[in-house]
N, C-alpha and C. Protein backbone atom coordinates (compact mmCIF):
# COMPACT_ATOMS: atom_id res chain seq x y z
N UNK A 1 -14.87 -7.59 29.76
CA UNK A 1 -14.96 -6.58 28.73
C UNK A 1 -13.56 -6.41 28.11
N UNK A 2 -13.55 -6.49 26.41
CA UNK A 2 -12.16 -6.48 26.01
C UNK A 2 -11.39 -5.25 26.20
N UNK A 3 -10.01 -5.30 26.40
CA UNK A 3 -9.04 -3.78 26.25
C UNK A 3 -8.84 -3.49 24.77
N UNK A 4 -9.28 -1.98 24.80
CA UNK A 4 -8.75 -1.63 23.42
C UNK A 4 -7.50 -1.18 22.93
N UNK A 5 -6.31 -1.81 22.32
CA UNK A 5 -5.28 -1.21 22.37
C UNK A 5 -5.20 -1.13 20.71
N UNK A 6 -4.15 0.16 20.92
CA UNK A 6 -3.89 0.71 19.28
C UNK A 6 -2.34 0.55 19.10
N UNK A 7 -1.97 0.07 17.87
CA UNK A 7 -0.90 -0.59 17.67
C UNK A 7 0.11 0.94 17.31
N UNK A 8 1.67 1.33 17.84
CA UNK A 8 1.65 2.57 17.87
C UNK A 8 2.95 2.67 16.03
N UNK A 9 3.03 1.19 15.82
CA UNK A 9 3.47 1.68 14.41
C UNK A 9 2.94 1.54 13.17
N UNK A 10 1.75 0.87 13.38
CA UNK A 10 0.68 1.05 11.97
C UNK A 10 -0.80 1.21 12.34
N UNK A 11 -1.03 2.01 13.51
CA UNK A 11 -1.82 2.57 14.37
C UNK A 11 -3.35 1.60 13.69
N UNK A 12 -3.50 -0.02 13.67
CA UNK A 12 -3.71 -0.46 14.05
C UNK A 12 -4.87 -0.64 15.27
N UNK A 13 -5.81 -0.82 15.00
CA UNK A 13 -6.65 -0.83 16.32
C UNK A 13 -7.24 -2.21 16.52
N UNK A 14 -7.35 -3.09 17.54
CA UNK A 14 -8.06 -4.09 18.29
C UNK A 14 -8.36 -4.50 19.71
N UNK A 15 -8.53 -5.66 19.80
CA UNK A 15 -9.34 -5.60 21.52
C UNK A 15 -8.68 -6.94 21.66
N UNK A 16 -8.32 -6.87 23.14
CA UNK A 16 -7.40 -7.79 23.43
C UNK A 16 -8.42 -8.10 24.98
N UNK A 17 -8.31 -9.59 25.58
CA UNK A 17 -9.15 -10.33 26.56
C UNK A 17 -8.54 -9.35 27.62
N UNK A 18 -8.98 -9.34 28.64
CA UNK A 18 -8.80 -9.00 30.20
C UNK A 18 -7.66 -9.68 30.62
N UNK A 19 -7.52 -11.00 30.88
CA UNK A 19 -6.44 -11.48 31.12
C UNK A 19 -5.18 -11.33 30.67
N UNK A 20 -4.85 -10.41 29.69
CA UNK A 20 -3.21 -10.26 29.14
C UNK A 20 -3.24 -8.77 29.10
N UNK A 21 -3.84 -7.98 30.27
CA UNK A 21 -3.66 -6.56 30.96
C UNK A 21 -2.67 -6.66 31.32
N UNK A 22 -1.33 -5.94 31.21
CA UNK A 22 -0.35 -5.40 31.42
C UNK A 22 0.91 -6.28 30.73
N UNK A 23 0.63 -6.76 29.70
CA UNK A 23 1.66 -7.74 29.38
C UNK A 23 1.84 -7.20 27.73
N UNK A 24 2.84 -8.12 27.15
CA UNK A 24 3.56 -7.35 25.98
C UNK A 24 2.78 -8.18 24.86
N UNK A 25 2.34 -7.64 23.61
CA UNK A 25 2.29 -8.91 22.62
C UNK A 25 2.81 -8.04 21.08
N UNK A 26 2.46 -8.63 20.20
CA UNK A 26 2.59 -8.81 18.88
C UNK A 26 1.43 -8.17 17.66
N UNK A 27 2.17 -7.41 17.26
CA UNK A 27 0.76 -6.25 16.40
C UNK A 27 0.40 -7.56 15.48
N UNK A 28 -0.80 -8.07 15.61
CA UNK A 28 -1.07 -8.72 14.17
C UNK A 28 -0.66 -8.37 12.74
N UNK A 29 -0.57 -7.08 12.64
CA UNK A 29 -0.15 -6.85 11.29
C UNK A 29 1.56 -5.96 11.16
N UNK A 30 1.94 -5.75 12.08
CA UNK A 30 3.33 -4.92 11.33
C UNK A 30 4.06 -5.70 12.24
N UNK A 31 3.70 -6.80 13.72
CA UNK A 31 4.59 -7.69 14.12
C UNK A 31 5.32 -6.68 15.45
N UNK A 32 4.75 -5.62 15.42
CA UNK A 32 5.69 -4.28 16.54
C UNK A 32 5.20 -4.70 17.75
N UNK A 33 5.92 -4.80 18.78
CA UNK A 33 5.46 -4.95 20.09
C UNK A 33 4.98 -4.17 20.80
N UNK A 34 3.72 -4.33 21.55
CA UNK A 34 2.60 -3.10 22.08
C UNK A 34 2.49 -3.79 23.09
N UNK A 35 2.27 -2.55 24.15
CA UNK A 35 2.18 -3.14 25.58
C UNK A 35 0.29 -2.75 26.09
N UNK A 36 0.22 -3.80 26.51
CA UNK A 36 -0.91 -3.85 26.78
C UNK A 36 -1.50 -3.14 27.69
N UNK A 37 -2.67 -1.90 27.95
CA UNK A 37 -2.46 -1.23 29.54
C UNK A 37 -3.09 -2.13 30.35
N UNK A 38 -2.96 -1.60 31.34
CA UNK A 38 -3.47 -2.35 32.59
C UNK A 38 -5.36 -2.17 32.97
N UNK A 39 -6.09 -2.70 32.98
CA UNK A 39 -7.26 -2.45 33.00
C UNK A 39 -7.82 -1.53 34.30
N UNK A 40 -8.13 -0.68 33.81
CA UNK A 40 -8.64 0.77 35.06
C UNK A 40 -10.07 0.32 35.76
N UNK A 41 -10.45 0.48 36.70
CA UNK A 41 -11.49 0.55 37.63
C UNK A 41 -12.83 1.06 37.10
N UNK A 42 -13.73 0.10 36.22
CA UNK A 42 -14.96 1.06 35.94
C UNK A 42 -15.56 1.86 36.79
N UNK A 43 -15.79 1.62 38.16
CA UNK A 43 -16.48 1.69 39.30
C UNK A 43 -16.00 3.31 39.87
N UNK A 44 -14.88 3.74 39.28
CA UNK A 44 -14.58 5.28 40.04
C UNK A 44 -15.42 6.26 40.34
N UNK A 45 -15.65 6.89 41.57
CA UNK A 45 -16.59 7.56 41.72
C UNK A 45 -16.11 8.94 42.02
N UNK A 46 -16.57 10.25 41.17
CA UNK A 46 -16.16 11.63 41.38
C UNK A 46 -16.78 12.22 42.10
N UNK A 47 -16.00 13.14 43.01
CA UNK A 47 -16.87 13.75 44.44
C UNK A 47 -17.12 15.38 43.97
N UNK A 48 -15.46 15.67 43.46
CA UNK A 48 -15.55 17.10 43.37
C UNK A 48 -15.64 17.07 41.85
N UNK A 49 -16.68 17.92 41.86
CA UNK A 49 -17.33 18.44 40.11
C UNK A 49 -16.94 19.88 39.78
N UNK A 50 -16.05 20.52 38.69
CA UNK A 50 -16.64 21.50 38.65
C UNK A 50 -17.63 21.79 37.62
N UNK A 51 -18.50 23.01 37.83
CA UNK A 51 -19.04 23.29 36.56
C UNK A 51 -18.61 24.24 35.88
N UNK A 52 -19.50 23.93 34.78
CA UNK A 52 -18.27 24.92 33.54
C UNK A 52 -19.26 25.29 32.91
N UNK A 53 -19.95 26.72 32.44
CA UNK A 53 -20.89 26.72 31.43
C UNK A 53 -20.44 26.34 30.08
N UNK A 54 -21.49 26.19 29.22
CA UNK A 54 -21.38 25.77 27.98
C UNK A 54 -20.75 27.64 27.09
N UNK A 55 -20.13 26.71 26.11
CA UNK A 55 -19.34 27.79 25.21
C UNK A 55 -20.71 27.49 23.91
N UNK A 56 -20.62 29.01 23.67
CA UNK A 56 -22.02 29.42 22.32
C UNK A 56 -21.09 28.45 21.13
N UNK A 57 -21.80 27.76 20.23
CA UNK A 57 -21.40 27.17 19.03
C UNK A 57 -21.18 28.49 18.33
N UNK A 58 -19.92 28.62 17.04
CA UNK A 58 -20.36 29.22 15.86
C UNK A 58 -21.17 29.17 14.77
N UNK A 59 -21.82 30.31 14.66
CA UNK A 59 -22.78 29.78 13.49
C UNK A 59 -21.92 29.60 12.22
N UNK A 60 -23.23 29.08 11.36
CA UNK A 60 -21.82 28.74 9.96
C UNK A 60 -21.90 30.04 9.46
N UNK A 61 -22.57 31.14 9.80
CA UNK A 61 -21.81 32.38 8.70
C UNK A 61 -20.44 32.88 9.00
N UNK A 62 -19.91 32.75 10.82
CA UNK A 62 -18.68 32.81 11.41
C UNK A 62 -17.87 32.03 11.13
N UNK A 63 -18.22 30.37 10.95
CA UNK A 63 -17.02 29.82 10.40
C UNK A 63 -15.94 30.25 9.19
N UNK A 64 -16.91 31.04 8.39
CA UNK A 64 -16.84 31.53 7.36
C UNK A 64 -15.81 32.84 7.29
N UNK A 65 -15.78 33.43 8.20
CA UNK A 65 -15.17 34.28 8.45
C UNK A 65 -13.53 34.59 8.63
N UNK A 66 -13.22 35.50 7.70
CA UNK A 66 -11.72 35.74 7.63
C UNK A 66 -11.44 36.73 8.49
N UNK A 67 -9.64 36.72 9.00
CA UNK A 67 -9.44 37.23 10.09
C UNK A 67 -8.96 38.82 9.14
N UNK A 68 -9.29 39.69 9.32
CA UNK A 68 -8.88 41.26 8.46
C UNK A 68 -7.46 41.52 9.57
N UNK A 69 -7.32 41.05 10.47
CA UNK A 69 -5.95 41.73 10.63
C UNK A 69 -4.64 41.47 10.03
N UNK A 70 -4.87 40.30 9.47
CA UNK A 70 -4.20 39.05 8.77
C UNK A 70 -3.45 40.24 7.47
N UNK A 71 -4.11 40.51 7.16
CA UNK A 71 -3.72 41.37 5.53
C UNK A 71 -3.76 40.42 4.78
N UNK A 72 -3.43 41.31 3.35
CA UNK A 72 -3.97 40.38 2.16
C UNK A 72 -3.10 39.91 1.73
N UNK A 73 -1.93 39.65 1.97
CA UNK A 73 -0.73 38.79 1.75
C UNK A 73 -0.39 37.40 1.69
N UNK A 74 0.28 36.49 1.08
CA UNK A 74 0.29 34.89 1.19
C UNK A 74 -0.01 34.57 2.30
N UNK A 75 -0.25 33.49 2.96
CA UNK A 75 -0.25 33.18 3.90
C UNK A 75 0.52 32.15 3.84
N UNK A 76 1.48 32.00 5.11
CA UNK A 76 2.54 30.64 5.20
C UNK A 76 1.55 29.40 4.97
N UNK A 77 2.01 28.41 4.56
CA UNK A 77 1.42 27.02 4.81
C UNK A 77 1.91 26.16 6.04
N UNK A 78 1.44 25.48 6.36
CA UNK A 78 1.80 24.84 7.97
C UNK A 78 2.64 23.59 6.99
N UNK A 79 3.25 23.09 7.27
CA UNK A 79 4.34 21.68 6.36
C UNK A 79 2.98 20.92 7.55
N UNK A 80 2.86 19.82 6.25
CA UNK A 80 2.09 18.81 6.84
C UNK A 80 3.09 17.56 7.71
N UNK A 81 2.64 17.31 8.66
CA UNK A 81 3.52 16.17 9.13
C UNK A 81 3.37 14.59 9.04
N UNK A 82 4.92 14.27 9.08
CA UNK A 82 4.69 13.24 7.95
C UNK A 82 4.36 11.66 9.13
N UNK A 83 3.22 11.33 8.83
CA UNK A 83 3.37 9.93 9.51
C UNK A 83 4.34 9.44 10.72
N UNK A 84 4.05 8.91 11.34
CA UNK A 84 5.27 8.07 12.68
C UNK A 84 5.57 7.14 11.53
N UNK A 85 7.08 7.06 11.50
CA UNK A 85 7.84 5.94 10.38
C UNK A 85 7.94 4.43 11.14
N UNK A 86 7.01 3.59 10.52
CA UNK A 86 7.33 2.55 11.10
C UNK A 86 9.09 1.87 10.85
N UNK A 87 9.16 0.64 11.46
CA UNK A 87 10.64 0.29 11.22
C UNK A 87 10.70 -0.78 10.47
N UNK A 88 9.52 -0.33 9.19
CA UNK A 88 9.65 -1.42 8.43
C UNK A 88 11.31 -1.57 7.33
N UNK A 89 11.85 -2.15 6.34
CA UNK A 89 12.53 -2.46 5.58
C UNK A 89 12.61 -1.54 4.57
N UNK A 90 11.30 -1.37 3.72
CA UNK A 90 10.72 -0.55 2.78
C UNK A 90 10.31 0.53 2.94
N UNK A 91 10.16 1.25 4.30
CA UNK A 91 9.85 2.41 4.27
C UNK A 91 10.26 3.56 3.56
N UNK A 92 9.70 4.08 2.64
CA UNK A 92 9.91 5.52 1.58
C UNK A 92 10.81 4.92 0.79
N UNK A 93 10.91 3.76 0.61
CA UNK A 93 11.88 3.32 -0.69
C UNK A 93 10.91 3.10 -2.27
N UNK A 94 9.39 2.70 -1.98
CA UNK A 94 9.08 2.81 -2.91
C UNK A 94 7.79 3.85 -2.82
N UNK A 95 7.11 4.16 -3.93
CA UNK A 95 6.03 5.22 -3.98
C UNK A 95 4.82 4.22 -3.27
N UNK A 96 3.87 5.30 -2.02
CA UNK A 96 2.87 4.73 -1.46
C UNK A 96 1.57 3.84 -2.52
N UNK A 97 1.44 3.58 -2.22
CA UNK A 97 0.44 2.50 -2.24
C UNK A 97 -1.18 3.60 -2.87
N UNK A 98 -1.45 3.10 -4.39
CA UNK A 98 -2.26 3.87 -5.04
C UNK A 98 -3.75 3.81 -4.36
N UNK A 99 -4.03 2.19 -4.06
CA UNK A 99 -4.88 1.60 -3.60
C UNK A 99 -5.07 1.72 -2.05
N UNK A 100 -3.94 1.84 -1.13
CA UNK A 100 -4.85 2.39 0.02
C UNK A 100 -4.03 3.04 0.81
N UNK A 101 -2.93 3.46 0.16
CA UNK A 101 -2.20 4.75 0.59
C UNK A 101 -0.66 4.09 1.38
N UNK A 102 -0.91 3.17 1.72
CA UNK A 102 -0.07 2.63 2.85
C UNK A 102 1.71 2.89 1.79
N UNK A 103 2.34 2.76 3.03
CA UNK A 103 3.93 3.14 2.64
C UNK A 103 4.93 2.00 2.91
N UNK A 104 4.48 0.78 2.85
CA UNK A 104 5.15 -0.53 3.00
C UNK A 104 5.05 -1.12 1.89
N UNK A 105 6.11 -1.72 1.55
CA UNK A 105 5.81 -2.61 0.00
C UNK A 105 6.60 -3.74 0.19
N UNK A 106 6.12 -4.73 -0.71
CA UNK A 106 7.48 -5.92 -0.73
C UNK A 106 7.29 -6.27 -2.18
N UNK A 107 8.84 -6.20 -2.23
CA UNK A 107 9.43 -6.52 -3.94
C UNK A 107 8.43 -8.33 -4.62
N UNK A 108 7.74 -8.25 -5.78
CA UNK A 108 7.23 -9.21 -5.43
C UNK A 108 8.25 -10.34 -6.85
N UNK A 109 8.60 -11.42 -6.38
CA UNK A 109 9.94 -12.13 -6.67
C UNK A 109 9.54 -12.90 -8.47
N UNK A 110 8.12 -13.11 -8.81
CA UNK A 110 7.84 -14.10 -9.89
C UNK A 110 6.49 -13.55 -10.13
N UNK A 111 5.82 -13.47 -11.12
CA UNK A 111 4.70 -13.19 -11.91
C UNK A 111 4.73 -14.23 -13.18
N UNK A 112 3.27 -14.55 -13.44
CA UNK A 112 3.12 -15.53 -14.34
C UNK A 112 3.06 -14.74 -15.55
N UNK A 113 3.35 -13.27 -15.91
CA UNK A 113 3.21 -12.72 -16.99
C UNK A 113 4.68 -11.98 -17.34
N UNK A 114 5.63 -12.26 -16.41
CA UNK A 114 7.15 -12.12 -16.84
C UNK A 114 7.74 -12.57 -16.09
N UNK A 115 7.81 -13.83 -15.52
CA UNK A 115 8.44 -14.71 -14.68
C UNK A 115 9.35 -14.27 -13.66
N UNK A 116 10.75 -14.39 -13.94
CA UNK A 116 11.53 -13.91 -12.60
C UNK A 116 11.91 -12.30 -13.69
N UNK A 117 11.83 -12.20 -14.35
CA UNK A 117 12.85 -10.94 -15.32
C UNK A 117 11.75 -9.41 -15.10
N UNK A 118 10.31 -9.93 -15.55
CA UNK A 118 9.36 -8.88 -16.06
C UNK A 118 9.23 -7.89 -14.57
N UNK A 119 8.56 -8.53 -13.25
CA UNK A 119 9.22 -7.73 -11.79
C UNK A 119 10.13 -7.03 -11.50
N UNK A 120 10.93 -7.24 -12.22
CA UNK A 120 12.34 -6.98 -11.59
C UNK A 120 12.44 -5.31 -12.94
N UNK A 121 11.85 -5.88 -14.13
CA UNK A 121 12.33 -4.61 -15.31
C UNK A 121 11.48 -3.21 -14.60
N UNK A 122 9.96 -3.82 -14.23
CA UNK A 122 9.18 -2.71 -13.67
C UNK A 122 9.01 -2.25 -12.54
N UNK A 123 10.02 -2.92 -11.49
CA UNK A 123 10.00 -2.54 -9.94
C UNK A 123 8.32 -3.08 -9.55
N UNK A 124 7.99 -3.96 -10.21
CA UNK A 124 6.35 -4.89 -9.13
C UNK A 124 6.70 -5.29 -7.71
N UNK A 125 5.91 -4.22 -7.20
CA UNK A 125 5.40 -4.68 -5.58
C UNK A 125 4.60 -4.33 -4.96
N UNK A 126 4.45 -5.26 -3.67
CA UNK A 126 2.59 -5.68 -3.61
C UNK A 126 3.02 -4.96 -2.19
N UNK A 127 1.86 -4.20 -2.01
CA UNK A 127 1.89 -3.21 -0.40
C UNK A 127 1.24 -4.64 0.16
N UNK A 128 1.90 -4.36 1.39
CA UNK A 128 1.47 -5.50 2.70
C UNK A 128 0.15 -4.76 3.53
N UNK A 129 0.06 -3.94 3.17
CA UNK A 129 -1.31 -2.95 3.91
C UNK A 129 -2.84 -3.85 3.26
N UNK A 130 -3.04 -3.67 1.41
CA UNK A 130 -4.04 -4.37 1.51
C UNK A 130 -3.93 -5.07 -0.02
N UNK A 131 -2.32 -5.52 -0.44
CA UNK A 131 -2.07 -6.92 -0.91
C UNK A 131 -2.00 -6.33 -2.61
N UNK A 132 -1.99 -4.87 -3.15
CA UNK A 132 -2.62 -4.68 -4.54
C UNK A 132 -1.01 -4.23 -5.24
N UNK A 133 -0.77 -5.01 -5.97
CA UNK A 133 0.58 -4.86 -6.74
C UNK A 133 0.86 -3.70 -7.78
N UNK A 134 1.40 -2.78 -7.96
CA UNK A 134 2.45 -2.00 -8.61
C UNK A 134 2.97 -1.52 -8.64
N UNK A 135 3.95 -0.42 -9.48
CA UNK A 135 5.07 -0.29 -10.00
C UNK A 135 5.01 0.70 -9.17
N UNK A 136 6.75 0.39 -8.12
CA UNK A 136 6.83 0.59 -7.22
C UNK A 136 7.84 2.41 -7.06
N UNK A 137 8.33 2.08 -8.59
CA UNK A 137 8.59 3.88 -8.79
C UNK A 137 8.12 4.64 -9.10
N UNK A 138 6.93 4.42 -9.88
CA UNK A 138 5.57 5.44 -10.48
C UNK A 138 4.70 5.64 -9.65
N UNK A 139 4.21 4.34 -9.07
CA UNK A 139 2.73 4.48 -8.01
C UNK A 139 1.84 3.83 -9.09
N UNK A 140 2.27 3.27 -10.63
CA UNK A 140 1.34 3.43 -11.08
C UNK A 140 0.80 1.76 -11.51
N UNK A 141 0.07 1.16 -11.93
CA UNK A 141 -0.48 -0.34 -12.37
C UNK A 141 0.66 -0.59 -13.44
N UNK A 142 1.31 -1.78 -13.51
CA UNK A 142 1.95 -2.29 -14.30
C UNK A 142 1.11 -2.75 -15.52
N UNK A 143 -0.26 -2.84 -15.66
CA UNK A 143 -1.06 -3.44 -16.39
C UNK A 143 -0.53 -3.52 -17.69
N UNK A 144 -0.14 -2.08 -18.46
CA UNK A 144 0.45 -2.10 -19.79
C UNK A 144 1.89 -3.01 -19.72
N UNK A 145 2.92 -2.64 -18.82
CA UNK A 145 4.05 -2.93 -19.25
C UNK A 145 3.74 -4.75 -19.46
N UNK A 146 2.93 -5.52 -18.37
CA UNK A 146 2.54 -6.51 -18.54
C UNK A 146 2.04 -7.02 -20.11
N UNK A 147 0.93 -6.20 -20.65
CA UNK A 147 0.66 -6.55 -21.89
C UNK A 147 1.87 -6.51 -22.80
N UNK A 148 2.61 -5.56 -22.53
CA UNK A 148 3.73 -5.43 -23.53
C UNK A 148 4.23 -6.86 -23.56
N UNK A 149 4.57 -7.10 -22.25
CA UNK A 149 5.66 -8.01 -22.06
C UNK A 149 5.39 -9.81 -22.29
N UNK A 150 3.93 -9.49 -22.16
CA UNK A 150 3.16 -11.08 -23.20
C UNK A 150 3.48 -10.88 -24.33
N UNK A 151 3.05 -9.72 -25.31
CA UNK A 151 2.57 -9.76 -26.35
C UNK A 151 3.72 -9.38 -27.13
N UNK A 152 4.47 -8.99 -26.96
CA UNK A 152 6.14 -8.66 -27.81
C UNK A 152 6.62 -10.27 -28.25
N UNK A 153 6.90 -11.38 -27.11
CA UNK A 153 7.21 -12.43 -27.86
C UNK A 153 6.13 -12.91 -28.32
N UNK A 154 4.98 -13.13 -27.86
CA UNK A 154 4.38 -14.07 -29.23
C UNK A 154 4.36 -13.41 -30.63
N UNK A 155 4.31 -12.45 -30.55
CA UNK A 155 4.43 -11.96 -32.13
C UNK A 155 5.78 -12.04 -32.29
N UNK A 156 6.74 -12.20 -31.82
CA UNK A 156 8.21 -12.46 -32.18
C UNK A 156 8.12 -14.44 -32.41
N UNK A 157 7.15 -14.58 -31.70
CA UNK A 157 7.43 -16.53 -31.94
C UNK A 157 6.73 -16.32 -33.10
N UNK A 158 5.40 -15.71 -33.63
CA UNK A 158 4.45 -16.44 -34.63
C UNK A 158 5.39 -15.58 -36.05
N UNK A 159 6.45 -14.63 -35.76
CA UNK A 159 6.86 -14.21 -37.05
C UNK A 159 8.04 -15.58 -37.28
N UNK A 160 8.78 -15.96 -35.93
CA UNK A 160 9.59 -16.97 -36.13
C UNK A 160 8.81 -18.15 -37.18
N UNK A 161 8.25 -18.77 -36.61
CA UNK A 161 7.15 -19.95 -37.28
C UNK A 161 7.04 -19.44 -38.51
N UNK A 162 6.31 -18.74 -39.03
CA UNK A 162 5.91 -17.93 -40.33
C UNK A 162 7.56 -18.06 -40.98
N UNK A 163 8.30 -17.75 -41.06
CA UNK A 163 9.57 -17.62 -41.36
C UNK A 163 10.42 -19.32 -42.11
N UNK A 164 9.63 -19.90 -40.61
CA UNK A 164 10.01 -21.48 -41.04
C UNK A 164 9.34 -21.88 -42.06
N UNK A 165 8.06 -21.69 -41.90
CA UNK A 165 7.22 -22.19 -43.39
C UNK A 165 7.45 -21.86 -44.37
N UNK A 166 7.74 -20.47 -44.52
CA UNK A 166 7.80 -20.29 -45.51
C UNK A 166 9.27 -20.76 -46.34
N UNK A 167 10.09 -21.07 -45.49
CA UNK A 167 11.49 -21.16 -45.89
C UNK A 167 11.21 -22.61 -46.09
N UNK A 168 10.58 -23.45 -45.08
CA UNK A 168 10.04 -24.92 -45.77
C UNK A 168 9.43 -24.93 -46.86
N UNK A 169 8.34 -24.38 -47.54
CA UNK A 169 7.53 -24.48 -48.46
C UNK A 169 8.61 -24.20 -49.78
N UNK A 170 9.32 -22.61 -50.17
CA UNK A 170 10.21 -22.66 -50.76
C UNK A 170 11.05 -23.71 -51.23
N UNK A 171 11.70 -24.40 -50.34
CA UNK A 171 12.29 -25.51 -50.48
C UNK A 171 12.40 -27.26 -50.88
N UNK A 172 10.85 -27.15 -50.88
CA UNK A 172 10.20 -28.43 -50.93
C UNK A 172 9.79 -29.55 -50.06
N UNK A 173 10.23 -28.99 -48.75
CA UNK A 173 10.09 -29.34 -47.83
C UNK A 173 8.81 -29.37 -46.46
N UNK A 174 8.07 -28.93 -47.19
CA UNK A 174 6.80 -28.83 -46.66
C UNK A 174 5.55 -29.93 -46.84
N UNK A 175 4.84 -30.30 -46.22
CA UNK A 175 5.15 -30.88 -45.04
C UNK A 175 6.29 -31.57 -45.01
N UNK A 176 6.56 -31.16 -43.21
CA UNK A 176 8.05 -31.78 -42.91
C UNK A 176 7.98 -33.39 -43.29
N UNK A 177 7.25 -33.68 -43.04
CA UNK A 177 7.64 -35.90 -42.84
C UNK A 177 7.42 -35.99 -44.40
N UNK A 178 7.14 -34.95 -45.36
CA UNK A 178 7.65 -35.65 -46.88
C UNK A 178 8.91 -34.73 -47.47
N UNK A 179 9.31 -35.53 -48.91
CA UNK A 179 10.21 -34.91 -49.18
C UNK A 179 11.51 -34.84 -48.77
N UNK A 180 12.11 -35.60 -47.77
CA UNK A 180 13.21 -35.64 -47.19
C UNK A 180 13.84 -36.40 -47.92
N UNK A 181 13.41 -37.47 -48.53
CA UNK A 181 14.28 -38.67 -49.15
C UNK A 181 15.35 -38.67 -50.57
């Protein structure tokens, strides 16, 4: 029967064989070393029991219920606590992950829609949690800056071209292979 161990820096859960009970391995995904427990005795048998009566459920009109000693004043908020920080590289350097929350990212180096420059202008990076790329100071999809960043030069090449023709045609030089002589 497999051991279930939970990985304790990207809490991680899987099942590992019987045979590597008490030994060290390798989180499949954040690479952190987790120790394996030792496999416990199904077979334990309890002698002394105590009993305990059962506690009454609340009904849902009690759940409901506010405490009046409290007064009617703000009430503090509890600070939420923040995650166990893994020891990744990227941790809190860029904004979490829109797509599945995660707080790991890696800078991603080349895109076929702004080569080595366009990544680098919008901070693109792809969370290692579940692979979905963007902009790593907003939180938000690069999608536009991408369109921008196609579509600014070709309309800067097709005004170039346009420019040539017309400065060929003017000239007499249009088509190029006549007229030269």
């Amino acid at each position: 029967m497999p051991i279930e161990v939970k990985c304790p820096g990207c809490n991680a859960g899987f099942r590992v064989k019987d045979e590597h009970a008490g030994k060290k391995m390798k989180c499949p995904k954040c690479a952190k070393i987790v120790s394996i427990p030792e496999k416990a005795d199904d077979d334990e048998v309890v002698e002394d029991v105590d009993v305990v009566e059962e506690e009454a459920e609340e009904t849902p009109a009690q759940l409901f219920d506010f405490d009046e000693s409290a007064g009617p004043g703000p009430q503090k908020k509890r600070p939420v606590p923040e995650p166990a920080r893994p020891r990744g590289k990227t941790w809190g350097k860029y904004m979490p992950c829109p797509h599945c929350g995660g707080r790991e990212a890696k800078k991603v180096k080349w895109t076929w829609w702004g080569s080595f420059y366009g990544p680098r202008m919008f901070t693109h990076v792809r969370c290692i949690d579940c692979g979905y790329c963007f902009n790593g100071k907003t939180g938000d999809s690069n999608l536009i800056p991408a369109i921008i960043f196609v579509i600014v030069p070709l309309v800067l090449i097709v005004l170039l071209l346009g420019f040539i023709y017309v400065t060929l045609q003017r000239t007499g030089h249009w088509p190029p292979w006549t007229g030269w002589g």
